[in-house]
PDB file of N, CA and C in Angstrom:
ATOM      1  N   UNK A   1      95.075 101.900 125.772  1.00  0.00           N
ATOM      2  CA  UNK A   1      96.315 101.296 126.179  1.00  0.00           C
ATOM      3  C   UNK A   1      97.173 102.315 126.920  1.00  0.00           C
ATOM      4  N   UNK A   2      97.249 103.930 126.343  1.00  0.00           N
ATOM      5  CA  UNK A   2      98.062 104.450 126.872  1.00  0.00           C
ATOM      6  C   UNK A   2      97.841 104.803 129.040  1.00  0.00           C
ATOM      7  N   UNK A   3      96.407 104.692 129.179  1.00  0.00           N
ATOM      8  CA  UNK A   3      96.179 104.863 130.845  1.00  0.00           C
ATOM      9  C   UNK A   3      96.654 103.713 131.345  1.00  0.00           C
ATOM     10  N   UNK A   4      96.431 102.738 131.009  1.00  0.00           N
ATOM     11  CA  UNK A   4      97.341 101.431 131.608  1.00  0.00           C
ATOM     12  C   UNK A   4      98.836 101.626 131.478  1.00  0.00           C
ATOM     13  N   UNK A   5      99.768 102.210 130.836  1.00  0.00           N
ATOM     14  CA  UNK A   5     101.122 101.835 130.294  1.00  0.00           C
ATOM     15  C   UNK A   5     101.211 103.176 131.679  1.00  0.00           C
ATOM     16  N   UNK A   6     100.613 104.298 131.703  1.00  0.00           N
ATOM     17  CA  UNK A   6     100.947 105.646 132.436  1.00  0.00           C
ATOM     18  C   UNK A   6     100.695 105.065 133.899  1.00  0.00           C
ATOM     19  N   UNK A   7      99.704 103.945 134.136  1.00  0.00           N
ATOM     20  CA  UNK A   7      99.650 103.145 135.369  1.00  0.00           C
ATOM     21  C   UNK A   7     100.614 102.553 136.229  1.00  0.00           C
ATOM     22  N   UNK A   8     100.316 101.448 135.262  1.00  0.00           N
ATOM     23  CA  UNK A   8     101.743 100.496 134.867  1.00  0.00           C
ATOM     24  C   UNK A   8     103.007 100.574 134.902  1.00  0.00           C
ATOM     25  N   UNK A   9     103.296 101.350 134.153  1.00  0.00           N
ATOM     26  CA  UNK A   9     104.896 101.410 133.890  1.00  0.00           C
ATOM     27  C   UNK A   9     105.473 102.861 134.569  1.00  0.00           C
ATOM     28  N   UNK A  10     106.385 102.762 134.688  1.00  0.00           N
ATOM     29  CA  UNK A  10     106.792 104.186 135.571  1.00  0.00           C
ATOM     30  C   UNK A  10     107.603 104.999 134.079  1.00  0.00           C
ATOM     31  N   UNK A  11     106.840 105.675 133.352  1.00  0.00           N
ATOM     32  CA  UNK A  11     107.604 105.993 131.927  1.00  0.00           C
ATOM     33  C   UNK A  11     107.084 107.524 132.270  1.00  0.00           C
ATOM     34  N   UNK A  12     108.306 108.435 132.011  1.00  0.00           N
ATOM     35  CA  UNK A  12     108.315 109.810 132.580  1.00  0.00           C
ATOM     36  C   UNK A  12     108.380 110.534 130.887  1.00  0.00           C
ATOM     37  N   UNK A  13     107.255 111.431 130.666  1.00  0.00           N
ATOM     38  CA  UNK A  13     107.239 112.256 129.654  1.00  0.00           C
ATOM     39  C   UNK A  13     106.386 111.564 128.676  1.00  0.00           C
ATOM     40  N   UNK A  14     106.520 112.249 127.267  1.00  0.00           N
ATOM     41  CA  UNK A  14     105.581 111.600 126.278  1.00  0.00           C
ATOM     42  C   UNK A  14     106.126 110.320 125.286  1.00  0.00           C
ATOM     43  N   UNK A  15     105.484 109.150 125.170  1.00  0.00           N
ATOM     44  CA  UNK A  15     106.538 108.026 124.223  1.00  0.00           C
ATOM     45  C   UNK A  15     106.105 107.774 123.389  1.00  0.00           C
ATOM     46  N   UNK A  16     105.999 106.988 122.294  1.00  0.00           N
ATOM     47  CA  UNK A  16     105.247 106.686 121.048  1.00  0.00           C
ATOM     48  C   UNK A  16     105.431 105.329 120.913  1.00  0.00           C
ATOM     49  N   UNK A  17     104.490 104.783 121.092  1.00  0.00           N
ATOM     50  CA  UNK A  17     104.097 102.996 121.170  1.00  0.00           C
ATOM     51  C   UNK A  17     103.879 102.679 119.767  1.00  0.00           C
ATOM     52  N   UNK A  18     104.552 101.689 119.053  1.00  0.00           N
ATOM     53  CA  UNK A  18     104.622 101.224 118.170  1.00  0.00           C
ATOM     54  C   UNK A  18     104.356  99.876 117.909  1.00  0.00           C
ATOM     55  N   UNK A  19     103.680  99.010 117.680  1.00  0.00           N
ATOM     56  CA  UNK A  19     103.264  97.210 117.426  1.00  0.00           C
ATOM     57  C   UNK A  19     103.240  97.241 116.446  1.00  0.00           C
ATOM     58  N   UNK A  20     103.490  96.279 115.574  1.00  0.00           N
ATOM     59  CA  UNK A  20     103.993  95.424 114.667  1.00  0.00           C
ATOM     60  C   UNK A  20     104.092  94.231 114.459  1.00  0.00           C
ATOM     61  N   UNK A  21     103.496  93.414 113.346  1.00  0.00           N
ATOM     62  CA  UNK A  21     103.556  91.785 113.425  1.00  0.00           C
ATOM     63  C   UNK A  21     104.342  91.773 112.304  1.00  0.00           C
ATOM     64  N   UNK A  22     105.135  90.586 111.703  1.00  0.00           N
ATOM     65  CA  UNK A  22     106.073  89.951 110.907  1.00  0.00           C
ATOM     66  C   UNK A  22     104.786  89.978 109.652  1.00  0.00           C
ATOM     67  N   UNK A  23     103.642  89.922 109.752  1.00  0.00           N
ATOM     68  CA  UNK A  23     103.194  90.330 108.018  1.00  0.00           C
ATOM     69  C   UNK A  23     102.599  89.129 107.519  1.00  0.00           C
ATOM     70  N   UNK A  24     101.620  89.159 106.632  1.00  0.00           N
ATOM     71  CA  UNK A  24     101.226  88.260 105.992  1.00  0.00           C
ATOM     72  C   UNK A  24     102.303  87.041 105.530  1.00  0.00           C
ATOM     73  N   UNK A  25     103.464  87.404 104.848  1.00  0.00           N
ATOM     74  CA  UNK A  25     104.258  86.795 104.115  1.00  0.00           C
ATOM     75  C   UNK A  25     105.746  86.606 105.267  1.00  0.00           C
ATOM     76  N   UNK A  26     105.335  86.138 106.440  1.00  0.00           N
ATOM     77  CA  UNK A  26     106.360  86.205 107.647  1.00  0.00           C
ATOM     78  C   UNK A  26     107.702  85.381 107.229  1.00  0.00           C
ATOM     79  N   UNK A  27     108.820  85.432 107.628  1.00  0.00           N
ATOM     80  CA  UNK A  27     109.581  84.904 107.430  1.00  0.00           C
ATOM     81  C   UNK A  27     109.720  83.620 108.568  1.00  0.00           C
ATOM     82  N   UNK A  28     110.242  82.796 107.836  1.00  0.00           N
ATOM     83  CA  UNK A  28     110.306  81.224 108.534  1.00  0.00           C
ATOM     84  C   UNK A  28     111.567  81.169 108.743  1.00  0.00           C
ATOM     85  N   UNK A  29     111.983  80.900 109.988  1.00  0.00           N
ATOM     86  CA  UNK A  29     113.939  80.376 110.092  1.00  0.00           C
ATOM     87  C   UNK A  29     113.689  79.904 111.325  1.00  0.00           C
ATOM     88  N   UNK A  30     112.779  79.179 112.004  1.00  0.00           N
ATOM     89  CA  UNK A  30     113.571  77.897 113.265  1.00  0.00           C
ATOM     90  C   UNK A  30     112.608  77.326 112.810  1.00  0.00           C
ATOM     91  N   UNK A  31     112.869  75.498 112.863  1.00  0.00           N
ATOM     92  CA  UNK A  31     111.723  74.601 112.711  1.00  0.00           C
ATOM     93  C   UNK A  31     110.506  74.581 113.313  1.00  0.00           C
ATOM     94  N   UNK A  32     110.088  75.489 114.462  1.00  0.00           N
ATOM     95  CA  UNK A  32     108.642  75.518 114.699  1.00  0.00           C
ATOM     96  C   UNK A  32     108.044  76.625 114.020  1.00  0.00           C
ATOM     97  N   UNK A  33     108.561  77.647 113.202  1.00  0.00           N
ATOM     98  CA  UNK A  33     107.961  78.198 112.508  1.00  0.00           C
ATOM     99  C   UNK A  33     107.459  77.527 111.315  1.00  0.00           C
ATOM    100  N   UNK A  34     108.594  76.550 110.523  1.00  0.00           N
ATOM    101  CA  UNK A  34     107.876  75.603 109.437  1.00  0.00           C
ATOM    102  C   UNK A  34     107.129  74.827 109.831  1.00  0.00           C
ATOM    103  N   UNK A  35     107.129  74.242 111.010  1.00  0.00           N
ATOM    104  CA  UNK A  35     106.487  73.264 111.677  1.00  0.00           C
ATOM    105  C   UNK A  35     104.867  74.198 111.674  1.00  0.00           C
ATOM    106  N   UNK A  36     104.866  74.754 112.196  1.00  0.00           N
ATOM    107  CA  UNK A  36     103.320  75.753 112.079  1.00  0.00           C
ATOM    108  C   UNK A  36     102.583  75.801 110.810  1.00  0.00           C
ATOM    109  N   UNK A  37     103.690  75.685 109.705  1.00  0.00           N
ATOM    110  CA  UNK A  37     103.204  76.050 108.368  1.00  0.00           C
ATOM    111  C   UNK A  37     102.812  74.680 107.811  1.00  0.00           C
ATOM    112  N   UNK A  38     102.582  73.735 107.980  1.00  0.00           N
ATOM    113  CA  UNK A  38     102.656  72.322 107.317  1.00  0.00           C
ATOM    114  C   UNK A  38     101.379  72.567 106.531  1.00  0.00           C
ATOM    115  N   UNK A  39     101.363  72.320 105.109  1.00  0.00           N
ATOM    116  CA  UNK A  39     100.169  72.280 104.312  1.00  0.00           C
ATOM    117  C   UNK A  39     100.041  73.156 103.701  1.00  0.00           C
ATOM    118  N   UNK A  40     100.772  74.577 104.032  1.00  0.00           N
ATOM    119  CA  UNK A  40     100.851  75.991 103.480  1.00  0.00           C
ATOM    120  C   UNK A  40     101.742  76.145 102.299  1.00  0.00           C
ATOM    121  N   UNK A  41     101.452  76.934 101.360  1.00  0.00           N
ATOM    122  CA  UNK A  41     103.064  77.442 100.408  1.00  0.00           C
ATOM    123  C   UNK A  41     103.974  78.144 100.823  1.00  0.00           C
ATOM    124  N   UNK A  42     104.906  78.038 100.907  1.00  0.00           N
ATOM    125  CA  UNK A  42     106.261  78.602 101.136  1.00  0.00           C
ATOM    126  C   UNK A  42     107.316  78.560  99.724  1.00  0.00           C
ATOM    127  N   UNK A  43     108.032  79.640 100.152  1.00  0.00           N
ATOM    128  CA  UNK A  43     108.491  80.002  99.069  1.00  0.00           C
ATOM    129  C   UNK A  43     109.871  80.066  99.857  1.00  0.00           C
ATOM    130  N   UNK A  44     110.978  79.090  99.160  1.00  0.00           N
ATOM    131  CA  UNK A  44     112.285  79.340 100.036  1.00  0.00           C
ATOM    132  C   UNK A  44     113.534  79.200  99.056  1.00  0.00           C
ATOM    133  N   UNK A  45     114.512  79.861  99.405  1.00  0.00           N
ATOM    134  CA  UNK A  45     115.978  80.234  98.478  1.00  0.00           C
ATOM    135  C   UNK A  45     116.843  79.948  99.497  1.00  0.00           C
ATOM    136  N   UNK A  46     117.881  79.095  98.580  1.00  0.00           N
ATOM    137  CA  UNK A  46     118.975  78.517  99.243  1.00  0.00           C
ATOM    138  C   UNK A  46     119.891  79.337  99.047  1.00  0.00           C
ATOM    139  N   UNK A  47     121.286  78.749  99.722  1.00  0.00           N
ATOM    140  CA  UNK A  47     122.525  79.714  99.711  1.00  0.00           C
ATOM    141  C   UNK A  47     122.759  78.632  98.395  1.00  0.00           C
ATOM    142  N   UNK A  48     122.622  78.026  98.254  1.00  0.00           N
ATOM    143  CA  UNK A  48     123.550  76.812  96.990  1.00  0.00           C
ATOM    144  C   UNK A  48     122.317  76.098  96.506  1.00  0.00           C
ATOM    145  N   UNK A  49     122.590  75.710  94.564  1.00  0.00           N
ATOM    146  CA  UNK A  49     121.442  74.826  94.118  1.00  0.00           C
ATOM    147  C   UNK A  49     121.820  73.642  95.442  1.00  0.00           C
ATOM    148  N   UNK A  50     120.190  73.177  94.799  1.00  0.00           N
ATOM    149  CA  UNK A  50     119.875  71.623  95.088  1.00  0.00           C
ATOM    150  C   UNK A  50     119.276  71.047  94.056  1.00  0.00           C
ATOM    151  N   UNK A  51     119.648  70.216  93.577  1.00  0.00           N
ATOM    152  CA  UNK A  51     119.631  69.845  92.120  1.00  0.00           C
ATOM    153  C   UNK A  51     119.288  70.592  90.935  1.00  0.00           C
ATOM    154  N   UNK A  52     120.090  71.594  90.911  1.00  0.00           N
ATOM    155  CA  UNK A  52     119.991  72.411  90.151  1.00  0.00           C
ATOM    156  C   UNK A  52     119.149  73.536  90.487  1.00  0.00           C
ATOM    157  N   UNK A  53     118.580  73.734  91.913  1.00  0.00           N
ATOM    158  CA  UNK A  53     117.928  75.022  91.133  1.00  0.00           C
ATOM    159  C   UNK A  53     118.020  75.613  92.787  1.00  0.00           C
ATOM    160  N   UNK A  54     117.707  77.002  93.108  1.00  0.00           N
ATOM    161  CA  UNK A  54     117.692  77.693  94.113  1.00  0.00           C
ATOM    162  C   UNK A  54     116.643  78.323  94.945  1.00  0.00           C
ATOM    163  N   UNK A  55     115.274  78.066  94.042  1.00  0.00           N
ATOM    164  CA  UNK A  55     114.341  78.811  94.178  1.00  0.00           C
ATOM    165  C   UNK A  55     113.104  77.607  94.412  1.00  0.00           C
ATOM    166  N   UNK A  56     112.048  77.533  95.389  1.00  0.00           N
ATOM    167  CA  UNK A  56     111.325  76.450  95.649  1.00  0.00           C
ATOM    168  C   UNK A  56     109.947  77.309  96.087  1.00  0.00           C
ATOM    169  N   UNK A  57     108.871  76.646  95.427  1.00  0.00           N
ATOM    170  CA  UNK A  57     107.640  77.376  95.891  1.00  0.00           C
ATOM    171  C   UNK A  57     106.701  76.070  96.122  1.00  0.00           C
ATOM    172  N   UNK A  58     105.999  75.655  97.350  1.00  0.00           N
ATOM    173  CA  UNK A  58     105.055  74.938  96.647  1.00  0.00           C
ATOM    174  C   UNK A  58     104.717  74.349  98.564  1.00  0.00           C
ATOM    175  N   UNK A  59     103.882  73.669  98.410  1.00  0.00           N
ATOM    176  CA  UNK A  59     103.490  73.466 100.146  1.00  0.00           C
ATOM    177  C   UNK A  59     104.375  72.719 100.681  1.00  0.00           C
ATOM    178  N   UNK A  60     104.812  73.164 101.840  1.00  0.00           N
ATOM    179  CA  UNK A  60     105.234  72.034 102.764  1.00  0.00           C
ATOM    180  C   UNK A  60     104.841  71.121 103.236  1.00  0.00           C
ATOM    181  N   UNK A  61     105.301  70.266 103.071  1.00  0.00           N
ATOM    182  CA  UNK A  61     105.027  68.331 103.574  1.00  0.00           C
ATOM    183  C   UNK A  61     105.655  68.269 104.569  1.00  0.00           C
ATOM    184  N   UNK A  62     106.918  68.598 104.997  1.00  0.00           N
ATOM    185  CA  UNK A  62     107.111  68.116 106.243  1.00  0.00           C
ATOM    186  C   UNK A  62     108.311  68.894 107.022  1.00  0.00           C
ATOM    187  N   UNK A  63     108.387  69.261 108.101  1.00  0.00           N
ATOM    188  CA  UNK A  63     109.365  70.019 108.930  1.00  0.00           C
ATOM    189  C   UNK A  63     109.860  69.380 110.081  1.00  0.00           C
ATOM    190  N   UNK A  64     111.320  68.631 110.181  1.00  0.00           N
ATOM    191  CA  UNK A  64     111.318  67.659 110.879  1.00  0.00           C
ATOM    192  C   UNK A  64     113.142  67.632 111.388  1.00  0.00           C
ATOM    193  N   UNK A  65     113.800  67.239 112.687  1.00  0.00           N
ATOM    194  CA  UNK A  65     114.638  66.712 112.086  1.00  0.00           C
ATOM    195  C   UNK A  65     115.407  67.461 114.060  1.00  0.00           C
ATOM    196  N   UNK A  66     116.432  67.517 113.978  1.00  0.00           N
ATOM    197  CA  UNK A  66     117.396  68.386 114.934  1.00  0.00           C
ATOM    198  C   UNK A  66     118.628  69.169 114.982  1.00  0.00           C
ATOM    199  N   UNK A  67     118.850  70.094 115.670  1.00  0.00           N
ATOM    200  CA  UNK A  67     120.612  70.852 115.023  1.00  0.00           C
ATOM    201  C   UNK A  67     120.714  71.281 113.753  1.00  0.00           C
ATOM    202  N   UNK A  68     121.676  70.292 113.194  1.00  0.00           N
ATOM    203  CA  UNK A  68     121.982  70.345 112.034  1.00  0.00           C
ATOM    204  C   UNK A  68     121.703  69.479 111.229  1.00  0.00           C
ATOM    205  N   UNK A  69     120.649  68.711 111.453  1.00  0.00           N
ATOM    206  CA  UNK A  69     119.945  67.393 110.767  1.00  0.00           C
ATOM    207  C   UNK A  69     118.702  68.349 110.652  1.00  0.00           C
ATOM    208  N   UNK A  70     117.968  68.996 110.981  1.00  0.00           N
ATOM    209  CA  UNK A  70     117.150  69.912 110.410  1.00  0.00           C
ATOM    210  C   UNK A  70     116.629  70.202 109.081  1.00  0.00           C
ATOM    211  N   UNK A  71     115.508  69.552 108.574  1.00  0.00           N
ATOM    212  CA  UNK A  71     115.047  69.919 107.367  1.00  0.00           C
ATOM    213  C   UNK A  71     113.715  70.103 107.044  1.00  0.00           C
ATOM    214  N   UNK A  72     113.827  70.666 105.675  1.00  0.00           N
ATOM    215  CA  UNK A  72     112.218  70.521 105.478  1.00  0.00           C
ATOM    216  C   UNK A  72     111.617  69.550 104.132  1.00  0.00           C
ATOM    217  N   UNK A  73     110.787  69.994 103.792  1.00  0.00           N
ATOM    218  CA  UNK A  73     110.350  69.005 102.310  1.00  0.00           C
ATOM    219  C   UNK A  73     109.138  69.607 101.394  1.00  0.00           C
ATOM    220  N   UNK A  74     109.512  70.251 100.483  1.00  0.00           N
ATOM    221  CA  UNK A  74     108.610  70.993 100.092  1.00  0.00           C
ATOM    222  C   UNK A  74     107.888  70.669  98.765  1.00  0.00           C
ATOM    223  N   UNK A  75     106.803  70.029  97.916  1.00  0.00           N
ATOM    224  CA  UNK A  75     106.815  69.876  97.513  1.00  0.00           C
ATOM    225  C   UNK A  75     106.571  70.705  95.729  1.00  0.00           C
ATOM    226  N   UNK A  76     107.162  70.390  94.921  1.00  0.00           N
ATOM    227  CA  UNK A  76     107.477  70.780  93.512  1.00  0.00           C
ATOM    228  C   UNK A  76     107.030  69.845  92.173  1.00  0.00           C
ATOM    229  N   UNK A  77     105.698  70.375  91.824  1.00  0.00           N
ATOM    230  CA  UNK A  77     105.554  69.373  90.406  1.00  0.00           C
ATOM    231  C   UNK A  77     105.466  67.855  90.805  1.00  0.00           C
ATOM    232  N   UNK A  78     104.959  68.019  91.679  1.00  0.00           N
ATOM    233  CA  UNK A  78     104.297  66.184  92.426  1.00  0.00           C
ATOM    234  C   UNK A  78     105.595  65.500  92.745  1.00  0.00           C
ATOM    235  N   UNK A  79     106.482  66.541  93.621  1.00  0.00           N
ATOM    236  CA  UNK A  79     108.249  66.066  93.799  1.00  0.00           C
ATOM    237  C   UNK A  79     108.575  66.766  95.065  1.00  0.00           C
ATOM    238  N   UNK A  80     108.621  66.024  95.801  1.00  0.00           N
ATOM    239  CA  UNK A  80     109.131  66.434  96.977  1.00  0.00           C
ATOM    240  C   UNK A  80     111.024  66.548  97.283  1.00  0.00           C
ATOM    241  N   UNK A  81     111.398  68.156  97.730  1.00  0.00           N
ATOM    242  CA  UNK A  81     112.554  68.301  97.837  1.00  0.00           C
ATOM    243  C   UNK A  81     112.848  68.579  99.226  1.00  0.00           C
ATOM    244  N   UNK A  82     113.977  67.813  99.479  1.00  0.00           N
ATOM    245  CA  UNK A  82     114.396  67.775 100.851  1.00  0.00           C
ATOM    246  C   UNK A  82     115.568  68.936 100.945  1.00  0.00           C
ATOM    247  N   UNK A  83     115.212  70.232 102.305  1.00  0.00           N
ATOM    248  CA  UNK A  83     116.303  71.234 102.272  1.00  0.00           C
ATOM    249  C   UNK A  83     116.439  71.575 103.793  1.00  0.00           C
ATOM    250  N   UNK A  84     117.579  71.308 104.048  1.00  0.00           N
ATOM    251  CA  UNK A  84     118.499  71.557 105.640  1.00  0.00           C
ATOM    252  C   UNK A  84     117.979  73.168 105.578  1.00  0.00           C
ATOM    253  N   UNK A  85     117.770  73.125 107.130  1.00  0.00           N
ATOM    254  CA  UNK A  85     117.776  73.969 107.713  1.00  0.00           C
ATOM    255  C   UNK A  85     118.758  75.106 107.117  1.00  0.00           C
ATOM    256  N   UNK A  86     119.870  74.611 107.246  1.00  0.00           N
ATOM    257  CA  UNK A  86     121.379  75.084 107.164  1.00  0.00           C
ATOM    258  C   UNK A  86     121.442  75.811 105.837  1.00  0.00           C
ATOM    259  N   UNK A  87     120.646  75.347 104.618  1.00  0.00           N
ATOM    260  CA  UNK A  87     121.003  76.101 103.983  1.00  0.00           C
ATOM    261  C   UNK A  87     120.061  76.695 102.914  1.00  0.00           C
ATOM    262  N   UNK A  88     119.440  77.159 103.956  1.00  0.00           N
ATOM    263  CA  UNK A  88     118.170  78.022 103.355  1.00  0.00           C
ATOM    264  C   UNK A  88     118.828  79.548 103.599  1.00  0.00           C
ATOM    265  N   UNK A  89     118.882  80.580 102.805  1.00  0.00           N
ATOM    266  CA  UNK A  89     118.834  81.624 102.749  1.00  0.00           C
ATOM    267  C   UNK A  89     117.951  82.840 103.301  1.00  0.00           C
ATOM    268  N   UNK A  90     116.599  82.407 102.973  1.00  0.00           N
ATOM    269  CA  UNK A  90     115.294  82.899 102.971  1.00  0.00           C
ATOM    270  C   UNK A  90     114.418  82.155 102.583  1.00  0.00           C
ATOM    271  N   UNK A  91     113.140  82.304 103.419  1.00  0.00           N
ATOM    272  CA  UNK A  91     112.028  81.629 103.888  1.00  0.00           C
ATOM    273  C   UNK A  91     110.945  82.262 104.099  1.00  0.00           C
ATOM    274  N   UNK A  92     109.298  81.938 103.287  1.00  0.00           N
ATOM    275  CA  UNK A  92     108.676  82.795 103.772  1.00  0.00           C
ATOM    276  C   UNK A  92     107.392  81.994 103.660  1.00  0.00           C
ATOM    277  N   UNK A  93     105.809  82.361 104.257  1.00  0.00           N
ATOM    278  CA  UNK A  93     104.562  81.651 104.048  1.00  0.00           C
ATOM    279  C   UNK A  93     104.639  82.726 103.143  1.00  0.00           C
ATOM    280  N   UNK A  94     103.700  82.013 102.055  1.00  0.00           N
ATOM    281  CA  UNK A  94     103.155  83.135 100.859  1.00  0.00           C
ATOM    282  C   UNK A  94     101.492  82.472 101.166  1.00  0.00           C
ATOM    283  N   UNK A  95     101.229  83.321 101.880  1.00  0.00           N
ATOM    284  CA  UNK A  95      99.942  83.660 102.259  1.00  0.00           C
ATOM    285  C   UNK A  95      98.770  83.616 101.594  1.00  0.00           C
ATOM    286  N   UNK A  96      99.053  84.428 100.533  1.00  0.00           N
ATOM    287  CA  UNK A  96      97.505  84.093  99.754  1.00  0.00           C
ATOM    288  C   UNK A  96      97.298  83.063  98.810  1.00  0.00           C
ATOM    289  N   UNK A  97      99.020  82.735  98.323  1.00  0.00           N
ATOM    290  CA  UNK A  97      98.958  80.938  97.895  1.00  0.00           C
ATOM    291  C   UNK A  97      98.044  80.405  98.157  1.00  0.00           C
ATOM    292  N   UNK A  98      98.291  80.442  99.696  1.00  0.00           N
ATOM    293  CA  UNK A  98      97.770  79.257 100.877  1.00  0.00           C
ATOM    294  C   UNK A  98      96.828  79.553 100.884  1.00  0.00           C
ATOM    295  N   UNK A  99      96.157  80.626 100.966  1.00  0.00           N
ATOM    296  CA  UNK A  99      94.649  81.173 100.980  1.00  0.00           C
ATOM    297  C   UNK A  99      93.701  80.505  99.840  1.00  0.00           C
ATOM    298  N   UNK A 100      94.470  80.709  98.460  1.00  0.00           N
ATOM    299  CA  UNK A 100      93.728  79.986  97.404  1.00  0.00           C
ATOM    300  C   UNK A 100      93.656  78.733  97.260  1.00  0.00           C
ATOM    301  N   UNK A 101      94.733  77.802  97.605  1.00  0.00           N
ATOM    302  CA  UNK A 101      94.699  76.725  97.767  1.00  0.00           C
ATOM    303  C   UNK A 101      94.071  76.241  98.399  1.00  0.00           C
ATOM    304  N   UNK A 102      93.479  76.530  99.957  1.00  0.00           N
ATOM    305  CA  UNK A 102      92.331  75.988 100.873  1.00  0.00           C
ATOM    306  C   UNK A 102      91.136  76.374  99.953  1.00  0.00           C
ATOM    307  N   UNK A 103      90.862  77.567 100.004  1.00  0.00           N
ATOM    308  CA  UNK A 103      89.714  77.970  99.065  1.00  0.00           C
ATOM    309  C   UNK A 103      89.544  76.955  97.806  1.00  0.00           C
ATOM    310  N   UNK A 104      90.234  76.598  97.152  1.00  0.00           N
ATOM    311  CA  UNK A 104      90.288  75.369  95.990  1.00  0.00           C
ATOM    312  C   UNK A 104      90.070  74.091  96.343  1.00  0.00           C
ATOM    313  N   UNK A 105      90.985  73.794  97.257  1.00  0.00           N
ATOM    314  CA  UNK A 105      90.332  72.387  97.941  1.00  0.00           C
ATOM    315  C   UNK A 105      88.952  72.496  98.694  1.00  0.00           C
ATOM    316  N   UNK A 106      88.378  73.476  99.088  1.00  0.00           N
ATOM    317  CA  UNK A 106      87.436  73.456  99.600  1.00  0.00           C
ATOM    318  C   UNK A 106      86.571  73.676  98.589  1.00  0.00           C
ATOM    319  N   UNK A 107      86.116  74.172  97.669  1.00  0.00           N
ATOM    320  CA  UNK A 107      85.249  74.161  96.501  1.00  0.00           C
ATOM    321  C   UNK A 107      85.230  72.900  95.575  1.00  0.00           C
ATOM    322  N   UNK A 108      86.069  72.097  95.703  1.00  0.00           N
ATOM    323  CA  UNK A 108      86.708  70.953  95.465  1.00  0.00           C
ATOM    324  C   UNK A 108      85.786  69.662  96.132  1.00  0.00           C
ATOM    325  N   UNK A 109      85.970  69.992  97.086  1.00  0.00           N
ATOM    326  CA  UNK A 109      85.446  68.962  98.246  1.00  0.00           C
ATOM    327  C   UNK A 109      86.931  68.573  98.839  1.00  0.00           C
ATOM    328  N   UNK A 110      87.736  68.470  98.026  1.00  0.00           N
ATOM    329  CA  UNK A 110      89.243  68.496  98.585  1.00  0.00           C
ATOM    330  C   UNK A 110      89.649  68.906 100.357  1.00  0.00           C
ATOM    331  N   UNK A 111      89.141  69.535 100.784  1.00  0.00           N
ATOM    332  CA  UNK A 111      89.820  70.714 101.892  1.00  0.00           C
ATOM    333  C   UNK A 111      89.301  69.092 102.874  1.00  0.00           C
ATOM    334  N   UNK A 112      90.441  69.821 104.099  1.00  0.00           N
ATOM    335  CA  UNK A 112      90.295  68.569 105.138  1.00  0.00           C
ATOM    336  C   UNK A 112      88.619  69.240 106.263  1.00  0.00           C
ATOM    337  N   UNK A 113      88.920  67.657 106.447  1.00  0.00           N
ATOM    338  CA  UNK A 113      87.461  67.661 107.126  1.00  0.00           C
ATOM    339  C   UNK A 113      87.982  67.165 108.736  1.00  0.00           C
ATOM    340  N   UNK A 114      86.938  67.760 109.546  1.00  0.00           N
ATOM    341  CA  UNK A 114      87.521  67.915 110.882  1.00  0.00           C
ATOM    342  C   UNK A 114      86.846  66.681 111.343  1.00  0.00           C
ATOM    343  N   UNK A 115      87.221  66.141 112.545  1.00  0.00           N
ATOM    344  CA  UNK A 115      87.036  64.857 113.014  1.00  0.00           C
ATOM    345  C   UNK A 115      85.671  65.325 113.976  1.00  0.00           C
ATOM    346  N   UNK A 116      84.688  65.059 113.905  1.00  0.00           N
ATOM    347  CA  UNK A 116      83.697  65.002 114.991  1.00  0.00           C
ATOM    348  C   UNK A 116      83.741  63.956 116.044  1.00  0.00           C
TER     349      UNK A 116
END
């Protein structure tokens, strides 16, 4: 990479190139990031309960909505909870959740099957 960038770019002296991705456990905050995640676990904390509680782990069902009508739906104990955009705190894929869970449905026979 660095003979292309010394090509390329007109960069005078020595620099230190650094890349970086957001991580297994990336954080989610605009609806096409939840939107990407549909079927995955996520793990998300509000600024305020929603019926009592603040803390939500469990797959997303659905990421949908606009502005400030923005929400998601995550489901909890065979219970789906509906949470605005607006007032999520923090948001994240928990990755290897999701990892075990395909892996389970797929040992299962569970896991989705692709359309031929």
């Amino acid at each position: 990479m660095g003979p292309i960038l010394e090509v390329e770019a007109e960069l005078q002296g020595s620099y230190h190139l650094e890349i970086s991705s957001p991580g297994l456990d990336r954080p989610l905050n605009k609806l096409e990031h939840f939107s990407a995640q549909l079927g995955n676990i996520v793990q998300v904390t509000t600024e305020e309960p929603i019926e009592g509680r603040r803390h939500f782990k469990g797959p997303l069902l659905k990421a949908e909505g606009e502005g400030a009508g923005a929400a998601i739906e995550v489901e909890i104990d065979h219970r789906a909870f509906r949470i605005e955009l607006a007032r999520i705190k923090k948001a994240n894929l928990d990755y290897f959740a999701s990892e075990a869970r395909r892996a389970e449905g797929a040992a299962s026979g569970k896991g989705k099957k692709k359309a031929r």
